[in-house]
N, C-alpha and C. Protein backbone atom coordinates (compact mmCIF):
# COMPACT_ATOMS: atom_id res chain seq x y z
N UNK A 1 5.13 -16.65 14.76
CA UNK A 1 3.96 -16.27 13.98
C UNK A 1 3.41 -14.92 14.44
N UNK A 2 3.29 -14.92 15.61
CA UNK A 2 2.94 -13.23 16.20
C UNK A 2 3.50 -12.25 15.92
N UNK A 3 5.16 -12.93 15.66
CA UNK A 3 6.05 -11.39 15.03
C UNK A 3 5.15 -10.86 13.65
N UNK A 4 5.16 -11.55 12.75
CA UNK A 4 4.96 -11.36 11.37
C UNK A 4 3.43 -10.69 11.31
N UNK A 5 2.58 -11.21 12.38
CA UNK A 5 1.48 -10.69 12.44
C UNK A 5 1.25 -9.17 12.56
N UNK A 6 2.51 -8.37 13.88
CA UNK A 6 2.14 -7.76 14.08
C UNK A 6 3.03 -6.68 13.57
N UNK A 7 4.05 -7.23 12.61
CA UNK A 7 4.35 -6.12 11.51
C UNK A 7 3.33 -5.83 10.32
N UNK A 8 2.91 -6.89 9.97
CA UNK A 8 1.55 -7.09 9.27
C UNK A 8 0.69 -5.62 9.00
N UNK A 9 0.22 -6.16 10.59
CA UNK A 9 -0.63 -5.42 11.15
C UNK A 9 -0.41 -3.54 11.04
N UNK A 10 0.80 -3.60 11.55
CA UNK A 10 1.23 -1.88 11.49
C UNK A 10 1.22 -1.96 10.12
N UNK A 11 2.06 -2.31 9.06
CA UNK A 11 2.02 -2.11 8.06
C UNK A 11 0.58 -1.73 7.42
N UNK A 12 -0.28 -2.35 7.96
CA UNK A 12 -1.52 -2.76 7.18
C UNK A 12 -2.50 -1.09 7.68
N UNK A 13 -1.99 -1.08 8.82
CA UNK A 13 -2.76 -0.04 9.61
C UNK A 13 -1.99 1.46 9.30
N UNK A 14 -0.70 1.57 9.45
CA UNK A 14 -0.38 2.85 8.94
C UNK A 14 -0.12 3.05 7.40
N UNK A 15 -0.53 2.06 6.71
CA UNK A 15 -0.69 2.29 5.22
C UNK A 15 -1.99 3.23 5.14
N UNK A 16 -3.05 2.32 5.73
CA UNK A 16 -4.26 3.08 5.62
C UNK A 16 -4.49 4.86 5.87
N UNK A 17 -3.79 5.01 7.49
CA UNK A 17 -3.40 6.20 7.88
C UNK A 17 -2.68 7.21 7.25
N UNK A 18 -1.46 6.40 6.67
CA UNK A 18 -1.13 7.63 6.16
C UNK A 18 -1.40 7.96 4.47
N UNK A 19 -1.92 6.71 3.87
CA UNK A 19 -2.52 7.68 2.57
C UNK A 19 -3.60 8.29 2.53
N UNK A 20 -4.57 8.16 3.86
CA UNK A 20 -5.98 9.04 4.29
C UNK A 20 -5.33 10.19 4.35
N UNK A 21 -4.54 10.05 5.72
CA UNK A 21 -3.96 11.94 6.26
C UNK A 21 -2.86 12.15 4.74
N UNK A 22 -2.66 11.75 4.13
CA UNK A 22 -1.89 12.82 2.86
C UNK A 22 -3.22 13.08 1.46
N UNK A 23 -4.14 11.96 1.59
CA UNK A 23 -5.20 12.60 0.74
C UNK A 23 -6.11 14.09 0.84
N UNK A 24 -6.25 13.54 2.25
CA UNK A 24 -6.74 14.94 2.90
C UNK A 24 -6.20 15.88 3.18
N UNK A 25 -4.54 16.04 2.88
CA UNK A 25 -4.03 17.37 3.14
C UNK A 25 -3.95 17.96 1.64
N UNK A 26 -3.71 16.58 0.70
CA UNK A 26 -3.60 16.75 -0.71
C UNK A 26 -4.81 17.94 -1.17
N UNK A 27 -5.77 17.30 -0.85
CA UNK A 27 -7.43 18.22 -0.90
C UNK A 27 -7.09 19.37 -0.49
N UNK A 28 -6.72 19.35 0.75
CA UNK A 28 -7.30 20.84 1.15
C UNK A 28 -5.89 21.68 0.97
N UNK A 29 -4.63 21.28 0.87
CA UNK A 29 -3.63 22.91 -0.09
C UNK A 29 -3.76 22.38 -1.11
N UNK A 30 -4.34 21.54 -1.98
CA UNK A 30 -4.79 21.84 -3.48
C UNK A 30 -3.04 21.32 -4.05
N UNK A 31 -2.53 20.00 -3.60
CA UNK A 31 -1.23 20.00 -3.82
C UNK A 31 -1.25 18.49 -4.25
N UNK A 32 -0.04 18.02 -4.98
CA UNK A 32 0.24 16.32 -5.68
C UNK A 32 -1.32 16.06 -5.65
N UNK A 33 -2.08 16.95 -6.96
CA UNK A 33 -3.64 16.60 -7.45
C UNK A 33 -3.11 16.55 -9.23
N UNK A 34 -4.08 15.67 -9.73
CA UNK A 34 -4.43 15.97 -10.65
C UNK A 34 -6.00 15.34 -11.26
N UNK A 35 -6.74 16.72 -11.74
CA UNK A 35 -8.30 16.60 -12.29
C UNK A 35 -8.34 16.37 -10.77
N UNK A 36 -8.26 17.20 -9.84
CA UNK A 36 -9.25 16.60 -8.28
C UNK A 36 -8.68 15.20 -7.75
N UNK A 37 -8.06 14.78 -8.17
CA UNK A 37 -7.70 13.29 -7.67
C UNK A 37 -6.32 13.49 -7.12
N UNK A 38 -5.98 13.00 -5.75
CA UNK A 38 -4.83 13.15 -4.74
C UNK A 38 -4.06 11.85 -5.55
N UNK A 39 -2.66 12.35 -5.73
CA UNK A 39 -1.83 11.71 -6.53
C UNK A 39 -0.69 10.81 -5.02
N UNK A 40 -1.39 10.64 -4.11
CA UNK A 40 -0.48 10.60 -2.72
C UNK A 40 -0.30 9.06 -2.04
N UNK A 41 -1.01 8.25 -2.91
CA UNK A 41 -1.61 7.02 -3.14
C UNK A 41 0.22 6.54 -2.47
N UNK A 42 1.14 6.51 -3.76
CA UNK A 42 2.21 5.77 -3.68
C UNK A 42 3.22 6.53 -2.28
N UNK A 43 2.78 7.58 -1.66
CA UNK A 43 3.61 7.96 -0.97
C UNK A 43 3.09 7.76 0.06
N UNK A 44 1.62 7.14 0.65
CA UNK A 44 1.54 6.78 1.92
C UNK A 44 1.46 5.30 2.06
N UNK A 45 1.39 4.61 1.03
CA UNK A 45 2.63 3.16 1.12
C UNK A 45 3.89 3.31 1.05
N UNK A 46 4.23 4.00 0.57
CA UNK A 46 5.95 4.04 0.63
C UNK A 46 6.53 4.85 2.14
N UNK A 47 5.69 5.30 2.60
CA UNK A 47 5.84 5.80 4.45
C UNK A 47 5.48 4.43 4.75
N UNK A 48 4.41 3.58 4.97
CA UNK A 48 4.65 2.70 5.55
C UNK A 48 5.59 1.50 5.12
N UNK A 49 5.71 1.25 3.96
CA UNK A 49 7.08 0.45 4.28
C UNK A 49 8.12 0.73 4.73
N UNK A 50 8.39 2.45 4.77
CA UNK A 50 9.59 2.27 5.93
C UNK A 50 9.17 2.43 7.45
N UNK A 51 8.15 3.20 7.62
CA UNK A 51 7.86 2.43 9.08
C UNK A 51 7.90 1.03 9.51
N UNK A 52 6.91 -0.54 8.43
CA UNK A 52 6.74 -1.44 8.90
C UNK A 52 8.80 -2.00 8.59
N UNK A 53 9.11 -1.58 7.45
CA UNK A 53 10.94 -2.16 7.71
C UNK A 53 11.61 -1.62 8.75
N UNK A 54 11.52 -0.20 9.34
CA UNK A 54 12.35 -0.24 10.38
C UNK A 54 11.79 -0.98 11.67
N UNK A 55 10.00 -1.11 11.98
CA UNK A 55 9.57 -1.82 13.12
C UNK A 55 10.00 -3.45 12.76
N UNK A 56 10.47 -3.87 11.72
CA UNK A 56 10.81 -5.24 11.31
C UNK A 56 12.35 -5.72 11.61
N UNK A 57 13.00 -4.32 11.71
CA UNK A 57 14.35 -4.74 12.19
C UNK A 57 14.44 -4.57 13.63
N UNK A 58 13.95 -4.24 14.76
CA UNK A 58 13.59 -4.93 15.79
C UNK A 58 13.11 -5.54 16.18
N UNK A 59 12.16 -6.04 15.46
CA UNK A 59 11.19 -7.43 15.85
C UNK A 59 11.99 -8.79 15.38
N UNK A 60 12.76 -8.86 13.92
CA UNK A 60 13.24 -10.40 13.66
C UNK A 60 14.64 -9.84 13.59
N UNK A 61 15.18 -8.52 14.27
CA UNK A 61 16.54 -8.50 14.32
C UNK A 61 17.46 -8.65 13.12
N UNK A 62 17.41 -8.13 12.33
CA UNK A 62 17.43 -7.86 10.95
C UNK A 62 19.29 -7.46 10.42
N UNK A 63 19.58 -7.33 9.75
CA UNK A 63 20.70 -6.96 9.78
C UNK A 63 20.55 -5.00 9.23
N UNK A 64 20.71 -3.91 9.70
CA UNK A 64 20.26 -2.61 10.06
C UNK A 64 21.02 -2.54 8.48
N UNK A 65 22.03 -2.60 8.14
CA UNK A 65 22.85 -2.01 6.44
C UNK A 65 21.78 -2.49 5.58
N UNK A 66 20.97 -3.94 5.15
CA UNK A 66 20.47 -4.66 4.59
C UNK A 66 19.01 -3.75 4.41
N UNK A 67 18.64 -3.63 5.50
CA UNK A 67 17.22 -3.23 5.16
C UNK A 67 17.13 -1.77 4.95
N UNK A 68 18.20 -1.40 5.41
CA UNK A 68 18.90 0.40 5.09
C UNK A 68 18.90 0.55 2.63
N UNK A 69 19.66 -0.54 2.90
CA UNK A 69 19.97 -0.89 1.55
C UNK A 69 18.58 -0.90 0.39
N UNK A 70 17.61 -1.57 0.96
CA UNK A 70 16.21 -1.82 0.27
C UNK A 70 15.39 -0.82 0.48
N UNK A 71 15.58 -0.05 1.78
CA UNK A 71 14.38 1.10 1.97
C UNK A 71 15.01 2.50 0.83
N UNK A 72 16.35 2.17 0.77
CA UNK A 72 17.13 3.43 0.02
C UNK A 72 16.49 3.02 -1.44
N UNK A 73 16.41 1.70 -1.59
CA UNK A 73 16.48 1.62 -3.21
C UNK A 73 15.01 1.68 -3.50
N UNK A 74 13.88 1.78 -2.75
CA UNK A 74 12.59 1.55 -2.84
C UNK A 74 11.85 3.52 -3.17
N UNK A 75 13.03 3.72 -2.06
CA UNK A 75 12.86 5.32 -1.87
C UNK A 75 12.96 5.83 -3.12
N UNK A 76 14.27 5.48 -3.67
CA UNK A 76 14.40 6.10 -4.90
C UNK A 76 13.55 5.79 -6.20
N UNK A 77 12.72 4.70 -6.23
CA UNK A 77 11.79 4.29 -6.89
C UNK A 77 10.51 5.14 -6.65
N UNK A 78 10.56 5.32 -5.44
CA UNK A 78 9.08 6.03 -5.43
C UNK A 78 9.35 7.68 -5.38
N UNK A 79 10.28 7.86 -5.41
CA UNK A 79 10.99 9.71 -5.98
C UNK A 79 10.48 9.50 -7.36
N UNK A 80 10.82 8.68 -7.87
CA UNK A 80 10.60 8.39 -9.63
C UNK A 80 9.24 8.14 -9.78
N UNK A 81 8.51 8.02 -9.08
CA UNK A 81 7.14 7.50 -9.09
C UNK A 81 6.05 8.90 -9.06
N UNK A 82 6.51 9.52 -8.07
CA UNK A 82 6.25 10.40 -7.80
C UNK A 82 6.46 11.88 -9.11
N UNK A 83 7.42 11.54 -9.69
CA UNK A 83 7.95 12.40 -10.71
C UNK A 83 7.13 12.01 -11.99
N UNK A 84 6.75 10.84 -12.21
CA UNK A 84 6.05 10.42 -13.07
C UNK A 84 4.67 10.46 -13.02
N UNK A 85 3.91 10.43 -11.76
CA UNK A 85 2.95 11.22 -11.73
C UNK A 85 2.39 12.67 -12.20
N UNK A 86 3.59 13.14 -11.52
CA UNK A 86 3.46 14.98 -11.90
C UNK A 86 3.45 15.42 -13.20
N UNK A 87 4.93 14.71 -14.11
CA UNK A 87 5.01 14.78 -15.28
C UNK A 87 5.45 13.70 -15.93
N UNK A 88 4.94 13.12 -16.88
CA UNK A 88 4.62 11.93 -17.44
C UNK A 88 6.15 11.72 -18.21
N UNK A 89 6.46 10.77 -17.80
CA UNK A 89 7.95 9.99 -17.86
C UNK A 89 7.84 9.25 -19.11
N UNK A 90 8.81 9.39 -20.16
CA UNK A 90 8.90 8.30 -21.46
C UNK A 90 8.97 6.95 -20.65
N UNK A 91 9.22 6.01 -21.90
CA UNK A 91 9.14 4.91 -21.55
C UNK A 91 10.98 4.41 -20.93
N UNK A 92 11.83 4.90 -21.81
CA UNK A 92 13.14 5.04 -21.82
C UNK A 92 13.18 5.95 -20.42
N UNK A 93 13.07 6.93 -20.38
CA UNK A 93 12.89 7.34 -18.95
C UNK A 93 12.31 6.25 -17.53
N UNK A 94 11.41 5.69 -17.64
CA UNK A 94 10.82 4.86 -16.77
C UNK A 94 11.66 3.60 -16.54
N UNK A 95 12.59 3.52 -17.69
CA UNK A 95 13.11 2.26 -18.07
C UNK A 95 14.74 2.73 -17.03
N UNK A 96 15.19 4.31 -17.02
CA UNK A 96 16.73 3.97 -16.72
C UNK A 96 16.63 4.53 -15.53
N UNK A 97 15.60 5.17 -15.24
CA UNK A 97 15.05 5.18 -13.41
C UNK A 97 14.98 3.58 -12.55
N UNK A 98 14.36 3.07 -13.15
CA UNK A 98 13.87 1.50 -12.33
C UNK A 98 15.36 0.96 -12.61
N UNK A 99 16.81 0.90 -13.95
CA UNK A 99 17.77 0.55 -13.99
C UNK A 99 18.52 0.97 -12.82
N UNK A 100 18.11 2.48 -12.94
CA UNK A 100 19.11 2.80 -12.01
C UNK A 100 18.76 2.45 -10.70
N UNK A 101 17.91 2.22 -10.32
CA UNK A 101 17.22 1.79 -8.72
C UNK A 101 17.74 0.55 -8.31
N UNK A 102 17.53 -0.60 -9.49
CA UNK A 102 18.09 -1.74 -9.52
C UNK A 102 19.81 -2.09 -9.23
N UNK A 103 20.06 -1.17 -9.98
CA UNK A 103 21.77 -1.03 -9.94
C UNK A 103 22.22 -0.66 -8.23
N UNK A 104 21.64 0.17 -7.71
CA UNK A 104 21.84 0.85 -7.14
C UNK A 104 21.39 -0.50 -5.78
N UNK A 105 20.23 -1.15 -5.29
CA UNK A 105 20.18 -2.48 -5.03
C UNK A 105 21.80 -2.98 -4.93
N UNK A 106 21.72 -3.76 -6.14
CA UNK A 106 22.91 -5.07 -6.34
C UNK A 106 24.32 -4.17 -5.73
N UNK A 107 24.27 -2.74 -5.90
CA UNK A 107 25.53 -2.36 -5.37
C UNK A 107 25.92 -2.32 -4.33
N UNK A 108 24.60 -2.48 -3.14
CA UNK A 108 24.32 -2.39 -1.80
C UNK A 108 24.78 -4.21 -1.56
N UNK A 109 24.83 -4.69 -2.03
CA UNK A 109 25.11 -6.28 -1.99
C UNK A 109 23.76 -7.20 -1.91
N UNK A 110 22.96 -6.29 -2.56
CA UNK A 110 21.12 -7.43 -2.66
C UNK A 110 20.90 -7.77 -3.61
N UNK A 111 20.89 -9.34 -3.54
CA UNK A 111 21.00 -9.93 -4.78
C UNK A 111 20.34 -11.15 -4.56
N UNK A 112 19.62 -12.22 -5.44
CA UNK A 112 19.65 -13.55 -5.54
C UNK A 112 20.72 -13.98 -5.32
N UNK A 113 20.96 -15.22 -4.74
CA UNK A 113 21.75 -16.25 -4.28
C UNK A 113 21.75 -17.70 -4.69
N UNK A 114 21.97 -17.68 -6.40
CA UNK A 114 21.50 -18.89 -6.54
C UNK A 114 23.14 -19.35 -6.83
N UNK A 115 23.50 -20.71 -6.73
CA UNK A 115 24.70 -21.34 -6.10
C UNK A 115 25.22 -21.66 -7.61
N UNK A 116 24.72 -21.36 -8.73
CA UNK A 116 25.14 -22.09 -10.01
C UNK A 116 25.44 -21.15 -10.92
N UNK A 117 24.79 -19.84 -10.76
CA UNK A 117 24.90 -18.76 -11.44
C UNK A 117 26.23 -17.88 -11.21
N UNK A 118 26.98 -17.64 -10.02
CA UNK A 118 27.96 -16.92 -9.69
C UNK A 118 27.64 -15.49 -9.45
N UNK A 119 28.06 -14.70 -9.33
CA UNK A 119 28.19 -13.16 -9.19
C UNK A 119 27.26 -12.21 -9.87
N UNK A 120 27.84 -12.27 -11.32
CA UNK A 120 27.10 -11.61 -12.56
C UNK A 120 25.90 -12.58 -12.93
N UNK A 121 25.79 -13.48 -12.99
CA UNK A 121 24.52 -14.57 -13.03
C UNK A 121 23.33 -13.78 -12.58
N UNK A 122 23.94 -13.82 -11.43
CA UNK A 122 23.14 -13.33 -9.64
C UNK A 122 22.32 -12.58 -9.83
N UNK A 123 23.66 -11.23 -10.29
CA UNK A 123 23.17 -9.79 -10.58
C UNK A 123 22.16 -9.35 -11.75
N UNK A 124 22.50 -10.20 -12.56
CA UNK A 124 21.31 -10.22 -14.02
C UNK A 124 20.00 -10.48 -13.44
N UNK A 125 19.72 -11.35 -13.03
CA UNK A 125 18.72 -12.00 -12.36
C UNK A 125 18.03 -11.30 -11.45
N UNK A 126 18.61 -10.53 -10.45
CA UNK A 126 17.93 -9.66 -9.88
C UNK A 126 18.01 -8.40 -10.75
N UNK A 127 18.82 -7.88 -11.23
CA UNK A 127 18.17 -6.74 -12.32
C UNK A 127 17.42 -6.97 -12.78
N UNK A 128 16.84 -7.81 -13.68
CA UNK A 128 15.52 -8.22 -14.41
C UNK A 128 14.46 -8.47 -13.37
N UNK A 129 14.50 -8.99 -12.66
CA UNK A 129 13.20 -9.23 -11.48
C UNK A 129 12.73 -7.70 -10.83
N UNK A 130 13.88 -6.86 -10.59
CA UNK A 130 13.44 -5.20 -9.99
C UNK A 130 12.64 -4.74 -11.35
N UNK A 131 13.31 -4.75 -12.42
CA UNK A 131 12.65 -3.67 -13.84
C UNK A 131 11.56 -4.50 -13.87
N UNK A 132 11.04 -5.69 -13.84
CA UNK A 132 9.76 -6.66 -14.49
C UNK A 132 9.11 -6.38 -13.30
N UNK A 133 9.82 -6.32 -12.10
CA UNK A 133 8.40 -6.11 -11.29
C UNK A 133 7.67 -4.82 -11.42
């Protein structure tokens, strides 16, 4: 229980940190703003999930390809996130970014594991769960 706590915890704590220190740098070079508002929101959660995933693969000993695999495919979600902030992404656009993120997942071998579905089952299933989320 202490492990989980105290990834938690960092997570919880350098989320805070680092979308403060990128708001405030956002402000002051006048940079990822729009109308005055720091657009930096998704990029100092997306620093801490890979801080709290890599402090998570030494704490529950993780398998290092696996969580390599999810921080890559999360990354590339929030490149797209980030792009869609700046300049406003169709819907079809939004749609073959998150495909491709997803794809890009299941190719890494991350997938549901349900015992009845098989392979492609699998893979549907988690494609639809990445784009819906």
């Amino acid at each position: 229980m202490l492990k989980y706590l105290i990834v938690f915890t960092a997570a919880l704590i350098s989320g805070a940190l680092f979308t403060f220190l990128l708001a405030r740098a956002s402000r002051r070079y006048k940079i990822l703003r729009a109308e005055d508002i720091p657009l930096v929101g998704g990029l100092g959660i997306g620093l801490a999930f890979v801080f709290s995933s890599g402090l998570s693969i030494f704490t529950f000993d993780l398998s290092v390809a696996k969580v390599l695999a999810v921080v890559s495919a999360s990354l590339c979600m929030l490149f797209f996130g980030v792009i869609d902030d700046l300049k406003e992404l169709s819907v079809v656009q939004k749609f073959l970014a998150q495909s491709f993120c997803a794809i890009l997942l299941i190719s890494f071998g991350i997938k549901t594991n349900i015992m009845y579905f098989g392979f492609w089952g699998n893979a549907m299933i988690t494609f639809f769960w990445i784009v819906g989320i």
